[in-house]
C-alpha atoms as a PDB file:
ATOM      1  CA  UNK A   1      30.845   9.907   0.947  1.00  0.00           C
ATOM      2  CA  UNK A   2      30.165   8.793  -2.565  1.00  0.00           C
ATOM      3  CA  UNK A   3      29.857  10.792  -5.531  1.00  0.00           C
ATOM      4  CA  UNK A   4      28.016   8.338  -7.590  1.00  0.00           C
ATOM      5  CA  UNK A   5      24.479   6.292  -5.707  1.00  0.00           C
ATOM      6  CA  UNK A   6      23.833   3.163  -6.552  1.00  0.00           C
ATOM      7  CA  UNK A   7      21.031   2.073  -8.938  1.00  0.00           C
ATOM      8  CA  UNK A   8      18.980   0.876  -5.855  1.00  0.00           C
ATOM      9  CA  UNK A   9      20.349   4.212  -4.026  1.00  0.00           C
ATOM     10  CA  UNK A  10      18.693   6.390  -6.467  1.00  0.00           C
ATOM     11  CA  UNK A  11      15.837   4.336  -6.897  1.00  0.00           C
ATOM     12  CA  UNK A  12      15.173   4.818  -3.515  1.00  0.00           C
ATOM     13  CA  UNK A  13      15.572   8.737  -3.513  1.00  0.00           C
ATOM     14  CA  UNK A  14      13.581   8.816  -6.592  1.00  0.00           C
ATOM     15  CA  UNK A  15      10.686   7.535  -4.316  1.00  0.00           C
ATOM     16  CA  UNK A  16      11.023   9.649  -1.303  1.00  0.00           C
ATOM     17  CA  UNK A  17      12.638  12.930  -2.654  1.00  0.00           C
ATOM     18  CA  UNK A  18      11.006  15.848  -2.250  1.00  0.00           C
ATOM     19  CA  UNK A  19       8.591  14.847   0.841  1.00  0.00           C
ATOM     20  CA  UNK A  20       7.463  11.897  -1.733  1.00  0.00           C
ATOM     21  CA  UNK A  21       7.017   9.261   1.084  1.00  0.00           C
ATOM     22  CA  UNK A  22       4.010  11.278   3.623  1.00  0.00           C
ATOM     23  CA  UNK A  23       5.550  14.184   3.650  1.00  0.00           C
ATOM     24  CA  UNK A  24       8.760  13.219   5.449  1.00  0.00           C
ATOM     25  CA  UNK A  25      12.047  14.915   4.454  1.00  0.00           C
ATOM     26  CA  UNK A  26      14.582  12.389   3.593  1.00  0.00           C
ATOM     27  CA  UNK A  27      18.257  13.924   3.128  1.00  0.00           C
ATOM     28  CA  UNK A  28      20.677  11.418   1.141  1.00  0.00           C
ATOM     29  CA  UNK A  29      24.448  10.727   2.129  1.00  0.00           C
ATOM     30  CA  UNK A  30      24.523  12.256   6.192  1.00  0.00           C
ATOM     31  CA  UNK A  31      26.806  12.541   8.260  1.00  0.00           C
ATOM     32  CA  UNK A  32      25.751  11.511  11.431  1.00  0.00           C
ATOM     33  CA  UNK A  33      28.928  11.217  14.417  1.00  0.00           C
ATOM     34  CA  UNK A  34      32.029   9.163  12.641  1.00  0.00           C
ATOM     35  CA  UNK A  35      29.382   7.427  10.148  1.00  0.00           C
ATOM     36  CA  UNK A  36      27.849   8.658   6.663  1.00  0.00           C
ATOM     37  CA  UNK A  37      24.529   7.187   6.679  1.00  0.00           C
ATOM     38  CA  UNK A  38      23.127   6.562   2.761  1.00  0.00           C
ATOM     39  CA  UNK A  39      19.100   8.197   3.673  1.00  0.00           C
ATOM     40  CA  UNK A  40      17.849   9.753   7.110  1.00  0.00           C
ATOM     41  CA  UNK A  41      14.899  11.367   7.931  1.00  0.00           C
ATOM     42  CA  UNK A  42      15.724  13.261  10.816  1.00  0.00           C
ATOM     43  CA  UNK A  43      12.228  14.508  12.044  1.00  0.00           C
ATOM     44  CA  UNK A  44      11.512  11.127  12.245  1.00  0.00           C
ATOM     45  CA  UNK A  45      14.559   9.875  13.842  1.00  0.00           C
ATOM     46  CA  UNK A  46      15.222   7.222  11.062  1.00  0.00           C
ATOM     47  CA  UNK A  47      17.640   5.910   9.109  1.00  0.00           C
ATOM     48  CA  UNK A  48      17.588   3.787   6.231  1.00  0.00           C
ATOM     49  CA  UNK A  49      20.376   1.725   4.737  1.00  0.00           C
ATOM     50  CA  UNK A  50      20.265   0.296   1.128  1.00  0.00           C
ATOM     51  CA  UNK A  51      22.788  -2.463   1.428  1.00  0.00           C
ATOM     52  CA  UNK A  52      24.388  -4.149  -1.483  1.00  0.00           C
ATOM     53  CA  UNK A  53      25.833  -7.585  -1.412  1.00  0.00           C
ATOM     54  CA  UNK A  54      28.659  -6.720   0.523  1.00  0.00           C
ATOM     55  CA  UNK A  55      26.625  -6.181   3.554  1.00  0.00           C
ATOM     56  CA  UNK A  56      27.393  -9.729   3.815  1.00  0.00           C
ATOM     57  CA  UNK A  57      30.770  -9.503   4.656  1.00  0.00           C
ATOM     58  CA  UNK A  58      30.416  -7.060   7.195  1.00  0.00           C
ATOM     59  CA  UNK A  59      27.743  -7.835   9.260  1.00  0.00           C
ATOM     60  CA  UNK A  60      29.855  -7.237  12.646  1.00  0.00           C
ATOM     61  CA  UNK A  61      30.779  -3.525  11.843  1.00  0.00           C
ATOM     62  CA  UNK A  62      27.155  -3.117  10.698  1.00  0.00           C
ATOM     63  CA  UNK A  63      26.081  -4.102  13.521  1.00  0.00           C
ATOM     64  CA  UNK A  64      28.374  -2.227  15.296  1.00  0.00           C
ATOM     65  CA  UNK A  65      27.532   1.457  13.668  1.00  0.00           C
ATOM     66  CA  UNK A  66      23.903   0.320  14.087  1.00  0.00           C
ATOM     67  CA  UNK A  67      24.432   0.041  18.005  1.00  0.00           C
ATOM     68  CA  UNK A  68      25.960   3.557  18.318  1.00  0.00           C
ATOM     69  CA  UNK A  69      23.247   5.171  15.442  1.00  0.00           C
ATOM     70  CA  UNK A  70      20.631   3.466  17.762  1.00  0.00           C
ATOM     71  CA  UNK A  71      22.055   5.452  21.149  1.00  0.00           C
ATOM     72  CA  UNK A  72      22.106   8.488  19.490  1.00  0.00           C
ATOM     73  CA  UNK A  73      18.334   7.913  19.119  1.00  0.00           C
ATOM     74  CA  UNK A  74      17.541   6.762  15.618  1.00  0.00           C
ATOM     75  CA  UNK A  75      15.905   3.852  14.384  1.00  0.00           C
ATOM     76  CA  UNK A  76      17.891   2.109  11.746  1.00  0.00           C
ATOM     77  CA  UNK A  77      16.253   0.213   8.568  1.00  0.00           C
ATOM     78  CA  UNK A  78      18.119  -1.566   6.364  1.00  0.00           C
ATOM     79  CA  UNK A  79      16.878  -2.708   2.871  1.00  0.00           C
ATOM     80  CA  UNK A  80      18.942  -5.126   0.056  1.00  0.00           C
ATOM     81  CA  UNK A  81      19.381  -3.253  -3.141  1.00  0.00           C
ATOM     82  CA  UNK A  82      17.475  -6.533  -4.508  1.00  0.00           C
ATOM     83  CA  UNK A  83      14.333  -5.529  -2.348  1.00  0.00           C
ATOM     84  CA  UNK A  84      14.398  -1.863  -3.299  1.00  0.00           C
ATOM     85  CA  UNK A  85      14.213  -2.587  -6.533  1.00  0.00           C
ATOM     86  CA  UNK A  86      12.445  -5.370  -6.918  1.00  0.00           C
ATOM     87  CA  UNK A  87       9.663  -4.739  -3.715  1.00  0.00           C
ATOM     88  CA  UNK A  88       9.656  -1.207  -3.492  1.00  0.00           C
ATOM     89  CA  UNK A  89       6.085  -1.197  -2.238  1.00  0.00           C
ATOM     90  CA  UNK A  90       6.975  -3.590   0.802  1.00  0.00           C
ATOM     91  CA  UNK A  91      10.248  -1.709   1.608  1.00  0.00           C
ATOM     92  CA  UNK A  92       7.612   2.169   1.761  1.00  0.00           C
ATOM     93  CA  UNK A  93       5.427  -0.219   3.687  1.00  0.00           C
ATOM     94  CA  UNK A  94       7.623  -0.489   6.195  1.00  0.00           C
ATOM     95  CA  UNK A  95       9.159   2.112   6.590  1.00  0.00           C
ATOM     96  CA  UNK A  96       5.339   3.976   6.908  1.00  0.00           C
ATOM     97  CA  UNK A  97       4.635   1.058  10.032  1.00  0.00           C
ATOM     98  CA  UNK A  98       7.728   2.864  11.449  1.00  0.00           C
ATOM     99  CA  UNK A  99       7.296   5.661  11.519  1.00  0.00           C
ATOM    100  CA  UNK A 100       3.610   5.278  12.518  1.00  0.00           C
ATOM    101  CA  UNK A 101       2.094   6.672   9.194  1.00  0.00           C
ATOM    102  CA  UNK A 102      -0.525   4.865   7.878  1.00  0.00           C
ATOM    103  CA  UNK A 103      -0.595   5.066   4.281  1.00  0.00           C
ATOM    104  CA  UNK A 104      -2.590   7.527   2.454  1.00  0.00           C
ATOM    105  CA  UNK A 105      -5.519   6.876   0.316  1.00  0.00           C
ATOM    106  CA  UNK A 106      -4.789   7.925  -3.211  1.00  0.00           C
ATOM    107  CA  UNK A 107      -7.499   7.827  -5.496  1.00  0.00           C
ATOM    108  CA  UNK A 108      -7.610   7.473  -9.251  1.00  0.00           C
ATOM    109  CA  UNK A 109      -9.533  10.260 -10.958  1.00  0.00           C
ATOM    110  CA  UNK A 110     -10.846   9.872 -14.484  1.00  0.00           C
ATOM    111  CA  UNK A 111      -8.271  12.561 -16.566  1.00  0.00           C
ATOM    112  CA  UNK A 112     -10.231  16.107 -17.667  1.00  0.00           C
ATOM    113  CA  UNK A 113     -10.085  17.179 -20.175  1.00  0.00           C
ATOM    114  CA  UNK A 114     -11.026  20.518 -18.999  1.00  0.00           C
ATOM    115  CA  UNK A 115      -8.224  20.328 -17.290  1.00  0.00           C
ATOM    116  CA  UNK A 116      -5.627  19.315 -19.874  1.00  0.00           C
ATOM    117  CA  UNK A 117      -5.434  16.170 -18.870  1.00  0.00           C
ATOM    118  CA  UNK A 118      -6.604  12.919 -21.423  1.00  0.00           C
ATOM    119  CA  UNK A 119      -7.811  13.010 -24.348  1.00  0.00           C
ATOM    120  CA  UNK A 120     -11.039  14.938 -25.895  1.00  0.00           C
ATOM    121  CA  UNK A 121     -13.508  12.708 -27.817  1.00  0.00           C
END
């Protein structure tokens, strides 16, 4: 386990912390058999990687601790660091297609200033 995420690591969590992502509970840095898995939502049954360019290098033991995170019943995602932080929108997207989520509608209200919010004119 690492002490330290990585900038796309705590991008990520910055997103989906705290039920941010449709109310599913991500967990960071789990232990999950012989493997430390960097998010997992475990209601869900997912798993998502944020892979940096060494991913590249080891494709066959990803592969590998994807086969045996699969048995155990969880669907594994994996994201680049460049596409977390540069299409965070696609990777949520995804992820919500998944899990079978659609996503919600959020709509933008004018600020009140009733309500502390804006400006009063």
């Amino acid at each position: 386990m690492r002490k330290t995420p990585t900038r796309a690591e705590g991008f990520f969590w910055s997103l989906v912390r705290d039920r941010g992502l449709e109310g599913l509970r991500f967990r960071q840095q789990v232990p999950i058999g012989q493997y430390v898995v960097d998010f997992a939502c475990l209601s869900a049954r997912l798993i998502v990687e944020a892979d940096g360019g060494v991913h590249a290098l080891r494709t066959f033991d990803d592969a590998k601790r994807d086969a045996w995170l699969t048995s155990q019943g969880f669907r594994v995602l994996r994201f680049s660091n460049g596409d977390i932080l540069a299409r965070p929108n696609h990777v949520l997207a995804e992820i919500r297609e998944i899990v079978g989520k659609p996503p919600s509608v959020r709509l933008r209200l004018t600020p009140s200033p009733e309500m502390g919010e804006g400006r009063r004119v």
